[in-house]
Protein backbone atom coordinates (compact mmCIF):
# COMPACT_ATOMS: atom_id res chain seq x y z
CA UNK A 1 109.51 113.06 129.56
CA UNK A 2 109.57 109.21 129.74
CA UNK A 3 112.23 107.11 128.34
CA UNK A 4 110.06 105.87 125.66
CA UNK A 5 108.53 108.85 124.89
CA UNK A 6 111.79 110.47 124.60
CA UNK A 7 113.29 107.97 122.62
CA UNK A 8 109.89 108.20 119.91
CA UNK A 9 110.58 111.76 119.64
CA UNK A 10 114.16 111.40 118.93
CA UNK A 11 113.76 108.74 116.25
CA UNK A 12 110.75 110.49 114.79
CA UNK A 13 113.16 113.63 114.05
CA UNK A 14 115.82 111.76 113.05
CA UNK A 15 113.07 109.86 110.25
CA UNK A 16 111.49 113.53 109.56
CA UNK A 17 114.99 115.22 108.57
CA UNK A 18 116.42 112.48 106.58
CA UNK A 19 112.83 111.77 104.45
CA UNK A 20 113.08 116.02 104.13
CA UNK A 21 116.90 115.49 102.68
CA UNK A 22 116.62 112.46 100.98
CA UNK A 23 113.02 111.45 100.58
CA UNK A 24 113.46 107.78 102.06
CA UNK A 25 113.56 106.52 105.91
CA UNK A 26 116.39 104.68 106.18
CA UNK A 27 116.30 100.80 107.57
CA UNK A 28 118.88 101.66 110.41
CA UNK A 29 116.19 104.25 111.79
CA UNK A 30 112.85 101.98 111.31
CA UNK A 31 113.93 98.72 112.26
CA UNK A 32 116.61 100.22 115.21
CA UNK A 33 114.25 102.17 116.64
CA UNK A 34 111.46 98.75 116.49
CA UNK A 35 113.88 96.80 118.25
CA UNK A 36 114.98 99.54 120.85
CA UNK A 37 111.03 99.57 121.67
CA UNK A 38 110.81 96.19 121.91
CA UNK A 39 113.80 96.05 124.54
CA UNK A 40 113.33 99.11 126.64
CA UNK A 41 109.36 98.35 127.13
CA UNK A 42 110.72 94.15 128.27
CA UNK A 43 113.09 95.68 130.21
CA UNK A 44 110.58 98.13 131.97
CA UNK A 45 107.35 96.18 132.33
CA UNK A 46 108.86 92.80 131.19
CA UNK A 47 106.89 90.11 129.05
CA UNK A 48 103.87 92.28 128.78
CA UNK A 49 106.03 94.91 127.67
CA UNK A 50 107.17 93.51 124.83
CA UNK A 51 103.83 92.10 124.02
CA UNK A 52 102.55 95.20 124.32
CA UNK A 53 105.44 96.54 121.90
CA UNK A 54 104.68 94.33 119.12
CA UNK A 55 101.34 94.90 119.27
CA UNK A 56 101.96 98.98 118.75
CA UNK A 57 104.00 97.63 115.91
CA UNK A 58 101.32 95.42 114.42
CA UNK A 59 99.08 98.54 114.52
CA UNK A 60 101.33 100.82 113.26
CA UNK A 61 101.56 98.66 110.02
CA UNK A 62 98.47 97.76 109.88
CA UNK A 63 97.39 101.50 109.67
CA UNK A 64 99.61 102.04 106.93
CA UNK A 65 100.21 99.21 105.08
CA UNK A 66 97.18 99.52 102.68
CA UNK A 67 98.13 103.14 102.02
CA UNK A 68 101.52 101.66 100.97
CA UNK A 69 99.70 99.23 98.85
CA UNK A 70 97.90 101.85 96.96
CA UNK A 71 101.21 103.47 96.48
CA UNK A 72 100.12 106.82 98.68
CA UNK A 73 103.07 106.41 101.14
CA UNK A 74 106.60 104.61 100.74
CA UNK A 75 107.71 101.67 102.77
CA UNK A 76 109.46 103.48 105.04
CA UNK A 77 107.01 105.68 106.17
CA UNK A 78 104.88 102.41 106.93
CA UNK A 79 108.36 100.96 108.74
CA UNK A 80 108.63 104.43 111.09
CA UNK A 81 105.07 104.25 112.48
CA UNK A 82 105.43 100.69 113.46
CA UNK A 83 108.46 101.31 115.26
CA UNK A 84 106.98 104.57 116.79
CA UNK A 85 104.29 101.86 117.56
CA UNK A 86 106.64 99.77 119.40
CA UNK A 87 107.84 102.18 121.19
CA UNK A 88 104.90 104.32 122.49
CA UNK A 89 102.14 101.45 122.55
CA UNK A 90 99.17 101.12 120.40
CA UNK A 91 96.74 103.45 122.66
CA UNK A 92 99.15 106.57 122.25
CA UNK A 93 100.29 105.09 118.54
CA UNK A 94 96.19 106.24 117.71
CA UNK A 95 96.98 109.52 118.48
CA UNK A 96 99.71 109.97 116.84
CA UNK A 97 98.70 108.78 113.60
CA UNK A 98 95.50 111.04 113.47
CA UNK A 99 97.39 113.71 114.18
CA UNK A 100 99.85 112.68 111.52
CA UNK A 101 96.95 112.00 109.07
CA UNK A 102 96.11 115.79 109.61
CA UNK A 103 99.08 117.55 109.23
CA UNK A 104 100.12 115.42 106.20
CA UNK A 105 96.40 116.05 104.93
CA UNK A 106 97.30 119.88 105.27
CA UNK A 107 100.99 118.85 103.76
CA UNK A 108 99.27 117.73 100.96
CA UNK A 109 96.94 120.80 100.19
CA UNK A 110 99.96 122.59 101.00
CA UNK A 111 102.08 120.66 97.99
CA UNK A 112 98.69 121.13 95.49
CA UNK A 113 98.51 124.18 95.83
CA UNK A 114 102.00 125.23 95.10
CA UNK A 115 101.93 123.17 91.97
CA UNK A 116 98.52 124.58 90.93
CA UNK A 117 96.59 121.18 91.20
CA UNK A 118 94.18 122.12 94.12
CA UNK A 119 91.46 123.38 92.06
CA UNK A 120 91.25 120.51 89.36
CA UNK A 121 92.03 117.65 92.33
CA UNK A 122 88.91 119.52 94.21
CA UNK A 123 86.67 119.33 91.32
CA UNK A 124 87.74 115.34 90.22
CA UNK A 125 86.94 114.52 93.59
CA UNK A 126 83.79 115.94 93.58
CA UNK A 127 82.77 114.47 90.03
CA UNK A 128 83.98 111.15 90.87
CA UNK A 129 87.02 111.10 88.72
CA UNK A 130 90.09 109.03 89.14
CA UNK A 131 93.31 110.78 87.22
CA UNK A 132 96.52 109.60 87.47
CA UNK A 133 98.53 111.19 90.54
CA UNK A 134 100.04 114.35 89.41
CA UNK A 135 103.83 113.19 90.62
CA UNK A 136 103.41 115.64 93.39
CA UNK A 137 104.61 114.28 97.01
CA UNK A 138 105.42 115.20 100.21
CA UNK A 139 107.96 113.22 102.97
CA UNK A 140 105.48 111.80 105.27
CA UNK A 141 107.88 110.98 107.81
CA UNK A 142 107.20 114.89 108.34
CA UNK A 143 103.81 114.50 109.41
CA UNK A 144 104.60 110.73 111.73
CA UNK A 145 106.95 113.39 113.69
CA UNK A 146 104.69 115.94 113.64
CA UNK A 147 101.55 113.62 114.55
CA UNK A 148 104.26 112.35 118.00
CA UNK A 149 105.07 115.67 118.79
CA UNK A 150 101.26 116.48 118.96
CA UNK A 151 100.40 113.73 120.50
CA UNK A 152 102.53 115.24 123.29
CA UNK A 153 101.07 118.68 123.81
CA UNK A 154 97.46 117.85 122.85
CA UNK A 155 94.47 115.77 124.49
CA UNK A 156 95.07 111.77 123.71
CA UNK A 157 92.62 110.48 120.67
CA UNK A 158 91.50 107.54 122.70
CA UNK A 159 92.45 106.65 126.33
């Protein structure tokens, strides 16, 4: 496993378990882990490298920022995939947050069904109805791991 690759993996675990035990992602994990992308890819591949960092890291946010704004996800979820971004580049940084998008998707069937809220969130949905969220969550930084680690073992979303 590459350096970088390695690295995303670590700090995507470290994100997951904390947002599991505490239901936050810590600033020492999002913004170490964007500036230990930023270094290792300008140390490997130099001034492109880092370009090509930042730019994973202006994707990542921009993919989730206007989920944040909507109040879906909390900041640090948003934080973690742009540093993932930085890390792993924005072509792999795709995959990963489609993958992520579908195992928090199942996460959150997962969570209304538990509580009993599958059924009447189905049929809202399907009449066009707008409630006010239920207070039922989930710690997305699960699914930004989960999305890396099957980004991994499955076929890349773009390449």
């Amino acid at each position: 496993m590459e350096l970088v690759q390695g690295c995303a993996v670590s700090a995507a675990s470290v994100a997951a378990l904390i947002d599991v035990w505490s239901r936050r992602i810590p600033n020492w994990v999002t913004f170490g882990t964007l500036l230990g992308g930023v270094l290792i890819n300008a140390w490997l591949h130099g001034f492109s490298g880092a370009l090509l960092a930042l730019t994973g890291a202006g994707l990542g946010l921009a993919l989730l920022l206007p989920f944040y704004m909507m109040r879906a996800i909390g900041a640090g979820d948003v934080k973690l995939l742009a540093a993932i971004g930085a890390l792993i580049g924005p072509s792999m940084l795709v995959s990963v947050a489609v993958y992520g998008a579908l195992v928090g998707g199942a996460m959150s069937v997962f969570v209304l069904v538990r509580r009993r809220l599958l059924l009447r969130t189905l049929g809202d949905m399907l009449a066009g109805e707008v409630r006010a969220r239920s207070g039922a969550t989930a710690p997305y930084g699960v699914a930004i791991a989960s999305g890396m680690y099957l980004s991994l073992l499955l076929p890349a979303v773009i390449s």
